[in-house]
PDB file of N, CA and C in Angstrom:
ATOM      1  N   UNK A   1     -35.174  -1.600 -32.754  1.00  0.00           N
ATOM      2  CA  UNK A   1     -35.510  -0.414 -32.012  1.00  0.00           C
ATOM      3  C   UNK A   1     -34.319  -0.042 -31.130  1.00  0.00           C
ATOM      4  N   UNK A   2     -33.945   1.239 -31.274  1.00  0.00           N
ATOM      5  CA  UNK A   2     -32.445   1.806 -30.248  1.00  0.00           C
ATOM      6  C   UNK A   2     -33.284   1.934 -29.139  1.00  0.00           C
ATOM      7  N   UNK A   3     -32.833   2.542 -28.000  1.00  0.00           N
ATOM      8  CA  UNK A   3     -33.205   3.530 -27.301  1.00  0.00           C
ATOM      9  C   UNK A   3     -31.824   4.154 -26.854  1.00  0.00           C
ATOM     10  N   UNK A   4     -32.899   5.482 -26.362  1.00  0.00           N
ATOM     11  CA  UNK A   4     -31.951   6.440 -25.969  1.00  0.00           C
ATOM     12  C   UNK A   4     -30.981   6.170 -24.848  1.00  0.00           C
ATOM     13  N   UNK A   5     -30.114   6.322 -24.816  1.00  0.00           N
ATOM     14  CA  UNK A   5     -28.321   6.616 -23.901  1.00  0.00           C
ATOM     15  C   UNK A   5     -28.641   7.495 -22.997  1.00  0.00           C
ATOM     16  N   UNK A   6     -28.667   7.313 -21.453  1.00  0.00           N
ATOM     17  CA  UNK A   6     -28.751   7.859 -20.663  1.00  0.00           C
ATOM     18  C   UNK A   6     -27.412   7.757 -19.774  1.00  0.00           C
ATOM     19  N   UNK A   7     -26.975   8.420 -19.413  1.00  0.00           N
ATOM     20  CA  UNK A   7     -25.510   8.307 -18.645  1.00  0.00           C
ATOM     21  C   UNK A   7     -26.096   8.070 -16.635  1.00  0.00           C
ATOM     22  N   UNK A   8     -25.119   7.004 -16.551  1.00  0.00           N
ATOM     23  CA  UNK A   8     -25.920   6.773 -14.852  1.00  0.00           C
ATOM     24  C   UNK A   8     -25.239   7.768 -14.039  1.00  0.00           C
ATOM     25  N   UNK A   9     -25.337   8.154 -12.974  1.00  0.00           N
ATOM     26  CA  UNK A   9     -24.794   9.400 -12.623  1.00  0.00           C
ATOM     27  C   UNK A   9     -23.998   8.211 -11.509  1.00  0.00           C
ATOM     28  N   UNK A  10     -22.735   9.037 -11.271  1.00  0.00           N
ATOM     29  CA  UNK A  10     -21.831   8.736  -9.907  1.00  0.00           C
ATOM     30  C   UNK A  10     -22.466   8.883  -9.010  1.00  0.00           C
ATOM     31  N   UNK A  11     -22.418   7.921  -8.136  1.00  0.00           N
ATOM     32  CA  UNK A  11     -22.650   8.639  -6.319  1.00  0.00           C
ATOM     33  C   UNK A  11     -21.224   9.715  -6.219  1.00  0.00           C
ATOM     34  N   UNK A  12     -22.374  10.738  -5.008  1.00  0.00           N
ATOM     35  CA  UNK A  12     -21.609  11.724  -4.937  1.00  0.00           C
ATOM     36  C   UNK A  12     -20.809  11.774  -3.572  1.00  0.00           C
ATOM     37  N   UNK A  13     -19.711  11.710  -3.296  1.00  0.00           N
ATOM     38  CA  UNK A  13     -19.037  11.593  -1.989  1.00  0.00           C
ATOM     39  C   UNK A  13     -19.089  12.970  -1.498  1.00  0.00           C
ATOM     40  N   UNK A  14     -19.311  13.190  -0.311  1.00  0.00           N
ATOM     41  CA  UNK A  14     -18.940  14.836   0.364  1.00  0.00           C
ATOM     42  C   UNK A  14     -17.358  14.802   1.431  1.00  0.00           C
ATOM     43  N   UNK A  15     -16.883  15.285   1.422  1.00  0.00           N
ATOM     44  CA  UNK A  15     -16.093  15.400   2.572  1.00  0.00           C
ATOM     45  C   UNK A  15     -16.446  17.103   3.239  1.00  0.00           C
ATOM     46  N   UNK A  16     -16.354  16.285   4.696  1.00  0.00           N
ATOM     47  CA  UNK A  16     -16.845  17.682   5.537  1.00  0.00           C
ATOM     48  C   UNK A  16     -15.766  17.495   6.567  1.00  0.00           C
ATOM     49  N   UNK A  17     -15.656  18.983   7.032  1.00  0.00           N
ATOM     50  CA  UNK A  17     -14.564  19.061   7.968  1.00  0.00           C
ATOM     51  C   UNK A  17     -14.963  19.613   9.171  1.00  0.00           C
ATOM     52  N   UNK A  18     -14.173  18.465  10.061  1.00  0.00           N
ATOM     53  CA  UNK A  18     -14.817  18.003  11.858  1.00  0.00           C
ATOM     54  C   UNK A  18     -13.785  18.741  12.620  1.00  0.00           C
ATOM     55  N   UNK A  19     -13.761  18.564  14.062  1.00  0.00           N
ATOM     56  CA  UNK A  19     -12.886  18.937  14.684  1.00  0.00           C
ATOM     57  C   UNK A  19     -12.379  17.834  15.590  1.00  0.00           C
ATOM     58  N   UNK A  20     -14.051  16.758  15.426  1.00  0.00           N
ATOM     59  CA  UNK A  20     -13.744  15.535  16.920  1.00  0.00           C
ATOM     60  C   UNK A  20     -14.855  14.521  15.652  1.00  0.00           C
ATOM     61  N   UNK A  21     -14.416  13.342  16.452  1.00  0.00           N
ATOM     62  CA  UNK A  21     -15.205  11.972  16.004  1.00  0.00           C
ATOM     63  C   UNK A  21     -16.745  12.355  16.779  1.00  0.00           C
ATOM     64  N   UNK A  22     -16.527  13.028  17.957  1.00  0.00           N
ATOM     65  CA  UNK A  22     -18.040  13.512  17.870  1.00  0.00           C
ATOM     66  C   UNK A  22     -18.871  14.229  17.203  1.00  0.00           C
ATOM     67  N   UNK A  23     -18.078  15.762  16.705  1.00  0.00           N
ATOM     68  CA  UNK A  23     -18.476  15.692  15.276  1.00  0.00           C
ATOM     69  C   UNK A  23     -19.206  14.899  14.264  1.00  0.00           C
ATOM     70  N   UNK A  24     -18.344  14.305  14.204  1.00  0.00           N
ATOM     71  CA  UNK A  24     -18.247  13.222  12.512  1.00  0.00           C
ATOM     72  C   UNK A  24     -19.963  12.399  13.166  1.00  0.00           C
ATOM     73  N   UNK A  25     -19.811  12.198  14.396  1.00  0.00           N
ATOM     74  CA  UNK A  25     -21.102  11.145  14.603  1.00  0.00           C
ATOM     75  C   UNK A  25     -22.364  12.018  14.515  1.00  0.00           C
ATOM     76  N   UNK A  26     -22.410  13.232  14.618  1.00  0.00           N
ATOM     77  CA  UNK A  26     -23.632  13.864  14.752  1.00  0.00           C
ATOM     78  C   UNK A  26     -24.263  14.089  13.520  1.00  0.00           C
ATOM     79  N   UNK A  27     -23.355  14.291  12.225  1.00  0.00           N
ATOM     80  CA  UNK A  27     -24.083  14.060  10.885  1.00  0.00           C
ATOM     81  C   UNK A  27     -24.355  13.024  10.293  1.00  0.00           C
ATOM     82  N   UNK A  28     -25.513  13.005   9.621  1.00  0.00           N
ATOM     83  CA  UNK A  28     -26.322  12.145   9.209  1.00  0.00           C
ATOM     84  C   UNK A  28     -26.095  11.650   7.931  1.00  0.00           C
ATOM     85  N   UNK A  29     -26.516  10.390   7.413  1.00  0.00           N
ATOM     86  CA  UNK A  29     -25.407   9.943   6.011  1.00  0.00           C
ATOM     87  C   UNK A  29     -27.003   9.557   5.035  1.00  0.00           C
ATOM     88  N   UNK A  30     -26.265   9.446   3.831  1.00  0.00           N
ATOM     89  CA  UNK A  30     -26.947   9.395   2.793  1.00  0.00           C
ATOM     90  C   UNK A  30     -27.230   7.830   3.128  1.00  0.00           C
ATOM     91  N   UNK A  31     -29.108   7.533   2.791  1.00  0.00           N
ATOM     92  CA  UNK A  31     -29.701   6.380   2.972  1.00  0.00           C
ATOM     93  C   UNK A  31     -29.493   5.177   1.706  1.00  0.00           C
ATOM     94  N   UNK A  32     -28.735   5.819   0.365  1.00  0.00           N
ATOM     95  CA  UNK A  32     -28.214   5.384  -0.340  1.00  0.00           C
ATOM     96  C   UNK A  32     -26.815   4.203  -0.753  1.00  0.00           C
ATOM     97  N   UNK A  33     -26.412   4.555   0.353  1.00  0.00           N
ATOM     98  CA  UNK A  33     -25.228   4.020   0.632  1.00  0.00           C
ATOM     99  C   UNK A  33     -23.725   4.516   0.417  1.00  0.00           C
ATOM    100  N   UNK A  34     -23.973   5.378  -0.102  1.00  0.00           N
ATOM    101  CA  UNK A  34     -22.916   6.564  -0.476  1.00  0.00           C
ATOM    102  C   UNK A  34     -22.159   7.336   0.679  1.00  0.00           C
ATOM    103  N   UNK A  35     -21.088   7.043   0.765  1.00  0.00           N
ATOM    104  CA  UNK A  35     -19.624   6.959   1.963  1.00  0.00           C
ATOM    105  C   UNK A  35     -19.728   8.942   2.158  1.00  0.00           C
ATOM    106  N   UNK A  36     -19.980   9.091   3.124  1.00  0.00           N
ATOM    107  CA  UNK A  36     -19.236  10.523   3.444  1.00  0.00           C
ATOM    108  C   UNK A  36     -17.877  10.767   4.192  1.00  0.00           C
ATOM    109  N   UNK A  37     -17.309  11.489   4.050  1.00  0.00           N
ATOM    110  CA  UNK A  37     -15.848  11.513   4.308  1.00  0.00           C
ATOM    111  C   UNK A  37     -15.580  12.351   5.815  1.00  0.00           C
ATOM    112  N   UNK A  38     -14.811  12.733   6.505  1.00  0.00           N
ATOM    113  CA  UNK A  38     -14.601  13.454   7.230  1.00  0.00           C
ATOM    114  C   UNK A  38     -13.287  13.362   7.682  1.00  0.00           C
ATOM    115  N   UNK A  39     -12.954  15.083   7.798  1.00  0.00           N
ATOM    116  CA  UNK A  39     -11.625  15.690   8.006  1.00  0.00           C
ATOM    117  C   UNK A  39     -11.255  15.863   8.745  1.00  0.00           C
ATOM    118  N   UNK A  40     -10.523  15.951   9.873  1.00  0.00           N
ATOM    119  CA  UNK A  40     -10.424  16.204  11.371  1.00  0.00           C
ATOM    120  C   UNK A  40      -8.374  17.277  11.132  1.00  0.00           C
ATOM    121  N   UNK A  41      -8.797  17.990  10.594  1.00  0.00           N
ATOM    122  CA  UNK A  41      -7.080  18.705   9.932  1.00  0.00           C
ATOM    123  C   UNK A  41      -6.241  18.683  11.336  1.00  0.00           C
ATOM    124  N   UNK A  42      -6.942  18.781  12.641  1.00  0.00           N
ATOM    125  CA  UNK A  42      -6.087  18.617  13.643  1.00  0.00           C
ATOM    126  C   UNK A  42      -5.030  17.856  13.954  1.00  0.00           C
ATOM    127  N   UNK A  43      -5.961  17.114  14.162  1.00  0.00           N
ATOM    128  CA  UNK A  43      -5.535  15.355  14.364  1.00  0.00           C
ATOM    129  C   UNK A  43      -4.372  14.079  12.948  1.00  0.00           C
ATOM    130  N   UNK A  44      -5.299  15.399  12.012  1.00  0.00           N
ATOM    131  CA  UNK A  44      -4.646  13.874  11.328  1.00  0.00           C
ATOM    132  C   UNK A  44      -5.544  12.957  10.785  1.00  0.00           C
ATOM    133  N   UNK A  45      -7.265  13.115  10.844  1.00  0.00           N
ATOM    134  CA  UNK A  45      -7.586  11.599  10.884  1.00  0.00           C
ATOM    135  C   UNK A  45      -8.777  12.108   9.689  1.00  0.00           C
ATOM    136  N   UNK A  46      -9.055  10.869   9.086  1.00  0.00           N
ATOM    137  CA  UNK A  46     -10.139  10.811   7.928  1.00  0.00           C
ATOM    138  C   UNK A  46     -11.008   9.942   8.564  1.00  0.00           C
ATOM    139  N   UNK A  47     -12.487  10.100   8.246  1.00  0.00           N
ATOM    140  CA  UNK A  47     -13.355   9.242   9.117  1.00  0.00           C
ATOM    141  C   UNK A  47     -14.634   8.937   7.918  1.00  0.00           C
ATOM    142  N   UNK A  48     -14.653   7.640   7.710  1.00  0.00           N
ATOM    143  CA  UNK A  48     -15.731   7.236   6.683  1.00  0.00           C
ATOM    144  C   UNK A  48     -16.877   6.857   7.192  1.00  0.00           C
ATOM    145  N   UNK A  49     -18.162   7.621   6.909  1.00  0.00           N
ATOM    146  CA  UNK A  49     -19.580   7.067   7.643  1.00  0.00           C
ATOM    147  C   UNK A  49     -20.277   6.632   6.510  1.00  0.00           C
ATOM    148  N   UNK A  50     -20.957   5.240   6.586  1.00  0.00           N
ATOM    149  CA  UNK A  50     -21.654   4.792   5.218  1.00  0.00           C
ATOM    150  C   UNK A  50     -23.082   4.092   5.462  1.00  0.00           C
ATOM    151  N   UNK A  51     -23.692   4.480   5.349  1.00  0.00           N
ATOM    152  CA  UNK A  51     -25.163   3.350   5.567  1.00  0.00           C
ATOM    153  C   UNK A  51     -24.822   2.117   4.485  1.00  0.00           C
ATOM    154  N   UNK A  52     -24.962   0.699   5.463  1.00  0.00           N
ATOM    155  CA  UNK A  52     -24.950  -0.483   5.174  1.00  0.00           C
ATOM    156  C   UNK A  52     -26.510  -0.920   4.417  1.00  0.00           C
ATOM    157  N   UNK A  53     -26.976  -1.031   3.516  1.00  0.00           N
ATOM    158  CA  UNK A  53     -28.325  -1.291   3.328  1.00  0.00           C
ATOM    159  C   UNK A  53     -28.532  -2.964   3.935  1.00  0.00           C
ATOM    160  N   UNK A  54     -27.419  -3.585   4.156  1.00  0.00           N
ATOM    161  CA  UNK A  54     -27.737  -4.939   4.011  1.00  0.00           C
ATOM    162  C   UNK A  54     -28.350  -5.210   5.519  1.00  0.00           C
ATOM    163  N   UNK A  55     -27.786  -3.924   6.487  1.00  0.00           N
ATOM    164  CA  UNK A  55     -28.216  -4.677   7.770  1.00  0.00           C
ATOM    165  C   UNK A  55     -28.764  -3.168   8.555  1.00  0.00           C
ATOM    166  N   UNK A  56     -28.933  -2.268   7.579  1.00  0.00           N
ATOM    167  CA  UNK A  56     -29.756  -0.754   8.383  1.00  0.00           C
ATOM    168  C   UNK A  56     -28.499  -0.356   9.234  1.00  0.00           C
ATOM    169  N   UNK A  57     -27.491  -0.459   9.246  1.00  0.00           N
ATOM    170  CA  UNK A  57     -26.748   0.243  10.750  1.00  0.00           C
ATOM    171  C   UNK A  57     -25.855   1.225   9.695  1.00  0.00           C
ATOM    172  N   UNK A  58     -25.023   2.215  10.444  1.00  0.00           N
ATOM    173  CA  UNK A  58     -23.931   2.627   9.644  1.00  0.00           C
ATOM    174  C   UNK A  58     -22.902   2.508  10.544  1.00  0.00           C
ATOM    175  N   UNK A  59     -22.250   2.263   9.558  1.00  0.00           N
ATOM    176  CA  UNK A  59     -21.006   2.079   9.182  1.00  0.00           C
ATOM    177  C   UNK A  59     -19.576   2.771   9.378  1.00  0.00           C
ATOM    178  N   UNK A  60     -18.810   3.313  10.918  1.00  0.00           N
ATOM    179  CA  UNK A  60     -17.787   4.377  10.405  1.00  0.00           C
ATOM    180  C   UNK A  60     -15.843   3.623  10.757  1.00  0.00           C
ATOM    181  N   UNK A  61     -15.469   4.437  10.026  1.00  0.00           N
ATOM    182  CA  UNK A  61     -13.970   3.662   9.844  1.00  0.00           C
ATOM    183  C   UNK A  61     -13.092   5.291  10.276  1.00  0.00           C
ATOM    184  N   UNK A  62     -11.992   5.056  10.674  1.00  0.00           N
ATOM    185  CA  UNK A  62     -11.216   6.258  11.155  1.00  0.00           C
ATOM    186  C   UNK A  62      -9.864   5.743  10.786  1.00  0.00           C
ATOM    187  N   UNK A  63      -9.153   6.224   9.795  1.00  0.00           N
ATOM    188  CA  UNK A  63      -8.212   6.386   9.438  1.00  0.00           C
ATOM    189  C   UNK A  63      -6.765   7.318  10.144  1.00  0.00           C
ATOM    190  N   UNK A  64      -5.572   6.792  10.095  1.00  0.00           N
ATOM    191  CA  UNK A  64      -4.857   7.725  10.928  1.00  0.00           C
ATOM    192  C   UNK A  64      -3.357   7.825   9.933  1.00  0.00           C
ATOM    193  N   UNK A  65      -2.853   8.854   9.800  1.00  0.00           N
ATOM    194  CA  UNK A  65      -2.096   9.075   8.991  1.00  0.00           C
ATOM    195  C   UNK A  65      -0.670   8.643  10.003  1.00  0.00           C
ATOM    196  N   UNK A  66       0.158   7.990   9.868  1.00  0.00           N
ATOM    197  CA  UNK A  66       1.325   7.514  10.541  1.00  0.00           C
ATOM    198  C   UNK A  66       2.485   7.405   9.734  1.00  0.00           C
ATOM    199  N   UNK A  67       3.650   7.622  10.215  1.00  0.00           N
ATOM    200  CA  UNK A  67       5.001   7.512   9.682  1.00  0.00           C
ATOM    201  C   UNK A  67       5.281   6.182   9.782  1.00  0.00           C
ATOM    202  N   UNK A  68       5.717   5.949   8.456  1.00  0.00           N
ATOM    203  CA  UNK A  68       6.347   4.305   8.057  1.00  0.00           C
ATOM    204  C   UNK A  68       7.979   4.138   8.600  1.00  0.00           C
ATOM    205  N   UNK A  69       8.312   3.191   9.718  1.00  0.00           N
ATOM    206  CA  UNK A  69       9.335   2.845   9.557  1.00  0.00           C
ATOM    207  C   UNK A  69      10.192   2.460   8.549  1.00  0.00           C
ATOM    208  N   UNK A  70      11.406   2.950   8.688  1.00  0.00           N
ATOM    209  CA  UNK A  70      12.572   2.638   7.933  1.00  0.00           C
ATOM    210  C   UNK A  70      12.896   1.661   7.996  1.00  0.00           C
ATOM    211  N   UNK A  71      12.425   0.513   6.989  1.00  0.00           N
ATOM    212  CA  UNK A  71      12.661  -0.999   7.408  1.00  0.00           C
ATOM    213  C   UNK A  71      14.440  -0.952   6.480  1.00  0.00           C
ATOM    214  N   UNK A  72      15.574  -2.081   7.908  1.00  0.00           N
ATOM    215  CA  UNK A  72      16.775  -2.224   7.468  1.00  0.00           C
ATOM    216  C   UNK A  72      16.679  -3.069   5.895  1.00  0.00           C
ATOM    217  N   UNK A  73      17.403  -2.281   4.781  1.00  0.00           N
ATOM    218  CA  UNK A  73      17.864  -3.535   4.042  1.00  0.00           C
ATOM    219  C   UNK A  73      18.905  -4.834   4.059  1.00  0.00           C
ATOM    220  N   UNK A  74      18.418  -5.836   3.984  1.00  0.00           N
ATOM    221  CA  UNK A  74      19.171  -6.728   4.646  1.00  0.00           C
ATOM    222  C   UNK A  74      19.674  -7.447   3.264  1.00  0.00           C
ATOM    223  N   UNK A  75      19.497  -6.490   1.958  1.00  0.00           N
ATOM    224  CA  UNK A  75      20.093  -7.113   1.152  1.00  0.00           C
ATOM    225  C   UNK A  75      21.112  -6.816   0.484  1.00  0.00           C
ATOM    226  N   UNK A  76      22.460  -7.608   0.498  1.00  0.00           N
ATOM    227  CA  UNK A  76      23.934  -7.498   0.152  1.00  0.00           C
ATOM    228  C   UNK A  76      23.895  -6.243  -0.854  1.00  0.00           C
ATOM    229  N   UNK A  77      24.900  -5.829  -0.670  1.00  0.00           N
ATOM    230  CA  UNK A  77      25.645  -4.432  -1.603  1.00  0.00           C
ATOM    231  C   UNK A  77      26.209  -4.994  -2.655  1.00  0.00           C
ATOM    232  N   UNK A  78      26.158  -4.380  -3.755  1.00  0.00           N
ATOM    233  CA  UNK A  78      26.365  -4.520  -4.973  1.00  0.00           C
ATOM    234  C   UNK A  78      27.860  -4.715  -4.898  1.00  0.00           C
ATOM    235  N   UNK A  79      28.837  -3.924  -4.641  1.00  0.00           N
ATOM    236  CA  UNK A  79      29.911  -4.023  -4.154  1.00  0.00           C
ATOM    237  C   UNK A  79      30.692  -5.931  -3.341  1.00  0.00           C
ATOM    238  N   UNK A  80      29.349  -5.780  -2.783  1.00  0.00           N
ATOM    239  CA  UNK A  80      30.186  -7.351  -1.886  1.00  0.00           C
ATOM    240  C   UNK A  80      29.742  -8.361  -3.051  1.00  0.00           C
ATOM    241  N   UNK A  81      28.528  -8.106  -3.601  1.00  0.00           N
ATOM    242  CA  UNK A  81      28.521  -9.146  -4.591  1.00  0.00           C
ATOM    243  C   UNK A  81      29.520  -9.417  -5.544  1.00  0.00           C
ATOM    244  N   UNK A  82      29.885  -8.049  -6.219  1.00  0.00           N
ATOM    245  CA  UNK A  82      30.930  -8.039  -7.186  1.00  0.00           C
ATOM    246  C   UNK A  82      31.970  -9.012  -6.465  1.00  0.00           C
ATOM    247  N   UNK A  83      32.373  -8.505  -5.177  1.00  0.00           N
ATOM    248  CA  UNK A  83      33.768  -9.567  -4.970  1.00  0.00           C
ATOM    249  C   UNK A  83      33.647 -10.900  -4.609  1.00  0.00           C
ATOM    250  N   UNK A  84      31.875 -11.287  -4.371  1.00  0.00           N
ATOM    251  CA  UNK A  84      32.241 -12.244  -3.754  1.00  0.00           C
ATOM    252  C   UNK A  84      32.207 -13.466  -5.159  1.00  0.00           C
ATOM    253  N   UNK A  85      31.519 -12.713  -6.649  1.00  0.00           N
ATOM    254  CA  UNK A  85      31.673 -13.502  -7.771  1.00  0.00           C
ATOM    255  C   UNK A  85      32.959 -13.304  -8.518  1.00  0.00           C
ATOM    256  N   UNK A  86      34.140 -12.188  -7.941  1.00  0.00           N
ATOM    257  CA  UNK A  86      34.961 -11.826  -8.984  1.00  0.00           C
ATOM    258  C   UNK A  86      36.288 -13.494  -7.923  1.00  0.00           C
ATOM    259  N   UNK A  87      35.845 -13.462  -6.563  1.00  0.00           N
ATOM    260  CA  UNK A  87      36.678 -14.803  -6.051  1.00  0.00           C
ATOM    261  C   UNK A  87      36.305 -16.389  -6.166  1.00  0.00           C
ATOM    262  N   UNK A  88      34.494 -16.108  -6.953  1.00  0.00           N
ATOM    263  CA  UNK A  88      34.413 -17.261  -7.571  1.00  0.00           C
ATOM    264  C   UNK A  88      34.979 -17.979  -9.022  1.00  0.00           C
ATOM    265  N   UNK A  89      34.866 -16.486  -9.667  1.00  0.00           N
ATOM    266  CA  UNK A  89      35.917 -16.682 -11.157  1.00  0.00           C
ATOM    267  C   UNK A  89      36.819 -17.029 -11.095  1.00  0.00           C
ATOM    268  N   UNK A  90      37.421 -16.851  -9.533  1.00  0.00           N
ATOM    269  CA  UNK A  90      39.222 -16.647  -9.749  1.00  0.00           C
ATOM    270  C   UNK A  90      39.400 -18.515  -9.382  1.00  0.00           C
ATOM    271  N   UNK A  91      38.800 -19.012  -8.679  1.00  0.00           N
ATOM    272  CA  UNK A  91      38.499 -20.169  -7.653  1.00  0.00           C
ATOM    273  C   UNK A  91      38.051 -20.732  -8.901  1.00  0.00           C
ATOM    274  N   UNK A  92      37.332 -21.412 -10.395  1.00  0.00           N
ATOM    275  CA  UNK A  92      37.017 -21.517 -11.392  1.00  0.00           C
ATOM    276  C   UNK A  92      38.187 -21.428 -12.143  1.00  0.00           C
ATOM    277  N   UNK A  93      38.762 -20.297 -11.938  1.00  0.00           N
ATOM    278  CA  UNK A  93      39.785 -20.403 -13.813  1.00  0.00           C
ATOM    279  C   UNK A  93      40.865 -21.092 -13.086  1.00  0.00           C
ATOM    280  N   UNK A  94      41.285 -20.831 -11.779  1.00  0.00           N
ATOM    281  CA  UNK A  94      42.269 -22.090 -10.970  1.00  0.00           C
ATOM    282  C   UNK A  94      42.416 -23.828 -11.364  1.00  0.00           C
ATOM    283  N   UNK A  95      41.135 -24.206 -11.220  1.00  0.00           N
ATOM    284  CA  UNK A  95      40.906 -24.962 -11.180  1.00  0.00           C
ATOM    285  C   UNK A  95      40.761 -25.467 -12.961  1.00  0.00           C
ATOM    286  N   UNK A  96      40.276 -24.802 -13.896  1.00  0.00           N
ATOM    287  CA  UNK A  96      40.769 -24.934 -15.208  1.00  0.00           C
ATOM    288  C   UNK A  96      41.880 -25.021 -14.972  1.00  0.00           C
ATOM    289  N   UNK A  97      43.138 -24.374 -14.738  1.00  0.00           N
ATOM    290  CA  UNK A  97      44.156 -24.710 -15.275  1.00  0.00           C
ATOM    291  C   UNK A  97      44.713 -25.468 -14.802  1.00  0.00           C
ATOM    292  N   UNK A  98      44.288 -26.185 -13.187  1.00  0.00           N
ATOM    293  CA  UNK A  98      44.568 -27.061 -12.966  1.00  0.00           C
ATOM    294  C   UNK A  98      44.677 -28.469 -14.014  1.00  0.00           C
ATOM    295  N   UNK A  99      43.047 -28.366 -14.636  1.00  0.00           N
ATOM    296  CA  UNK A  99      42.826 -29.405 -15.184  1.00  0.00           C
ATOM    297  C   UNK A  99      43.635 -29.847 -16.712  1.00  0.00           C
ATOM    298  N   UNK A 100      43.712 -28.611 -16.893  1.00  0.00           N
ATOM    299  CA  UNK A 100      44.916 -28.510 -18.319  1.00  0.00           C
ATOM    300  C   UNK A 100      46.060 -28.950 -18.075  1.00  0.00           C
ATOM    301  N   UNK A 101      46.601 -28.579 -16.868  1.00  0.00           N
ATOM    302  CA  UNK A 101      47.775 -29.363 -16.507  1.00  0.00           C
ATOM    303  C   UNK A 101      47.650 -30.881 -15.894  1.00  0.00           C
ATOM    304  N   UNK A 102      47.283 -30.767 -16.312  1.00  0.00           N
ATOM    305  CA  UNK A 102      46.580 -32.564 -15.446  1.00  0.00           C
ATOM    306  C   UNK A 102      47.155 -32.912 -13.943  1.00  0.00           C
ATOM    307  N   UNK A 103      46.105 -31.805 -13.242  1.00  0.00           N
ATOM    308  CA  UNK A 103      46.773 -31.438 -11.993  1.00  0.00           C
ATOM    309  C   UNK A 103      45.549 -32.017 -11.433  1.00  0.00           C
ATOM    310  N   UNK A 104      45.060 -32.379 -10.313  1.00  0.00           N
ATOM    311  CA  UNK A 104      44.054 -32.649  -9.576  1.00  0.00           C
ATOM    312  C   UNK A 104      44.124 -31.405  -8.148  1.00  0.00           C
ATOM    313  N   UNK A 105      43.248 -30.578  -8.186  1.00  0.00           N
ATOM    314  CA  UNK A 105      43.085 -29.514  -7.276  1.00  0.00           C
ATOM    315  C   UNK A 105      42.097 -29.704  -6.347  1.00  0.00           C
ATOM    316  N   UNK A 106      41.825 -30.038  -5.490  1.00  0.00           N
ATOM    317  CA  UNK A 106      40.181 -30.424  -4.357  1.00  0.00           C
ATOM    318  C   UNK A 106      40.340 -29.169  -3.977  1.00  0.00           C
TER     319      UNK A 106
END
């Protein structure tokens, strides 16, 4: 026996647009558990309100959009590498020809 294919539907997220976190607190959230969003275009800030089923409370998170420091690279230039392996070659084939000549080089 088949049965019929029913497709489960998505929860549906809303985003609504606030002006203040007081705002954002005065609307009421889906008893489902399904996250509503909120916009604050002023500020900058996204604010997530969610009913927790596990413990009845909800749930809100406030997001803040911030500029990432320019962290220094502290890793060597391609350039210094090149020389600092082109004076290990040189420090290497020295020391070959030392050994061809039956030279002892420390």
């Amino acid at each position: 026996m088949t049965y019929p294919y029913y497709p489960q539907q998505m929860p549906f997220s809303k985003v609504i647009p606030v002006s203040s976190e007081t705002d954002m607190s005065r609307y009421t959230v889906d008893f489902n558990g399904t996250p509503t969003y909120f916009y604050n275009q002023a500020t900058n800030e996204i604010f997530v309100k969610q009913f927790d089923m596990r413990t009845g409370m909800t749930n809100t998170q406030r997001f803040i959009k911030s500029e990432v420091a320019d962290v220094p690279n502290n890793e060597p230039k391609l350039d210094d590498t090149i020389k600092v392996l082109d004076e290990r070659i040189e420090t290497i084939n020295k020391r070959l020809e030392a050994l061809e000549g039956k030279k002892n080089v420390k």
